[in-house]
Protein backbone atom coordinates (compact mmCIF):
# COMPACT_ATOMS: atom_id res chain seq x y z
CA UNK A 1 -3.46 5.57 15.97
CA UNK A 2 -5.68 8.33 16.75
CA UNK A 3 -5.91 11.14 13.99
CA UNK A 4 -7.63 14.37 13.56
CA UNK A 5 -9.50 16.02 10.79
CA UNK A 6 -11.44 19.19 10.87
CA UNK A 7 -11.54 18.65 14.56
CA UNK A 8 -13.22 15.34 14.16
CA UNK A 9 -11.00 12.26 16.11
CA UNK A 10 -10.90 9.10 14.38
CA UNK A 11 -8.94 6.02 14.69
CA UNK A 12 -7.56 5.27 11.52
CA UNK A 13 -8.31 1.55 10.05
CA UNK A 14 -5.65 0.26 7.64
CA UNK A 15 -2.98 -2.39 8.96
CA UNK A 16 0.57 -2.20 9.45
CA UNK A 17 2.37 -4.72 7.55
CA UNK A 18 5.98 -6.09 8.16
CA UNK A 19 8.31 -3.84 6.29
CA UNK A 20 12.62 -4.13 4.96
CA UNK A 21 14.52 -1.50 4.48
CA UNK A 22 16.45 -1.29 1.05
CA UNK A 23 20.15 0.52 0.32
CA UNK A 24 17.92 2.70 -2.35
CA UNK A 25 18.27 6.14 -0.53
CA UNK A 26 15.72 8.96 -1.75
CA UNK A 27 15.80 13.02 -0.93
CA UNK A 28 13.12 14.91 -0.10
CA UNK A 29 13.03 18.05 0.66
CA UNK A 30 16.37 18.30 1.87
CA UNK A 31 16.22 15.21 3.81
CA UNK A 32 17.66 12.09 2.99
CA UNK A 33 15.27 8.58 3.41
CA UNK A 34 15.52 4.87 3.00
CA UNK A 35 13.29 2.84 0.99
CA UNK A 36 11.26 0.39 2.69
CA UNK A 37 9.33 -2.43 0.84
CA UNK A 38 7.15 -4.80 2.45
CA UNK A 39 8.75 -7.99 3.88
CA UNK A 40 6.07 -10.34 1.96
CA UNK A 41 4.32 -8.82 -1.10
CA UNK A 42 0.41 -9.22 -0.63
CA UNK A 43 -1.27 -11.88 -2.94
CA UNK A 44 -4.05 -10.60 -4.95
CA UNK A 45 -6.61 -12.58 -5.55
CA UNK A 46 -8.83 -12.48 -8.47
CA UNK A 47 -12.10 -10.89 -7.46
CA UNK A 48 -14.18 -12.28 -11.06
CA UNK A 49 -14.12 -13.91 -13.69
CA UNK A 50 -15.28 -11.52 -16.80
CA UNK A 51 -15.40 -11.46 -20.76
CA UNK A 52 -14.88 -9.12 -22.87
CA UNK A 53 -15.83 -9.72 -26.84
CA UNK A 54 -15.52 -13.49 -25.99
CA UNK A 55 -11.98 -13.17 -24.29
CA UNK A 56 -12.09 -14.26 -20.64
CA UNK A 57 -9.83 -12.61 -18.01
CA UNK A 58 -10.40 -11.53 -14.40
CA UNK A 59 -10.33 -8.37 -12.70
């Protein structure tokens, strides 16, 4: 997708992921919308393993 800002063109870099739509419907601004919620939720992975006053977690 090419965008535009302060007359700069860029292509912009984040994915598109696989989306559902729900029967949750939201207004905005007069309009009316559907929520949509991604198809598979992405796994996070623990980036390290830290401790804190001798209590391990990861963040």
């Amino acid at each position: 997708m090419q965008l535009t800002h302060l007359g700069q063109h860029y292509t912009a870099s984040s994915t598109s992921i696989a989306t559902i739509e729900t029967d949750t419907e939201l207004q905005f601004m007069g309009r009316m919308f559907k929520r949509r919620v991604p198809a598979v939720p992405p796994v996070q992975v623990p980036t390290r393993h830290m401790v804190y006053r001798g209590q391990s977690y990861t963040g």
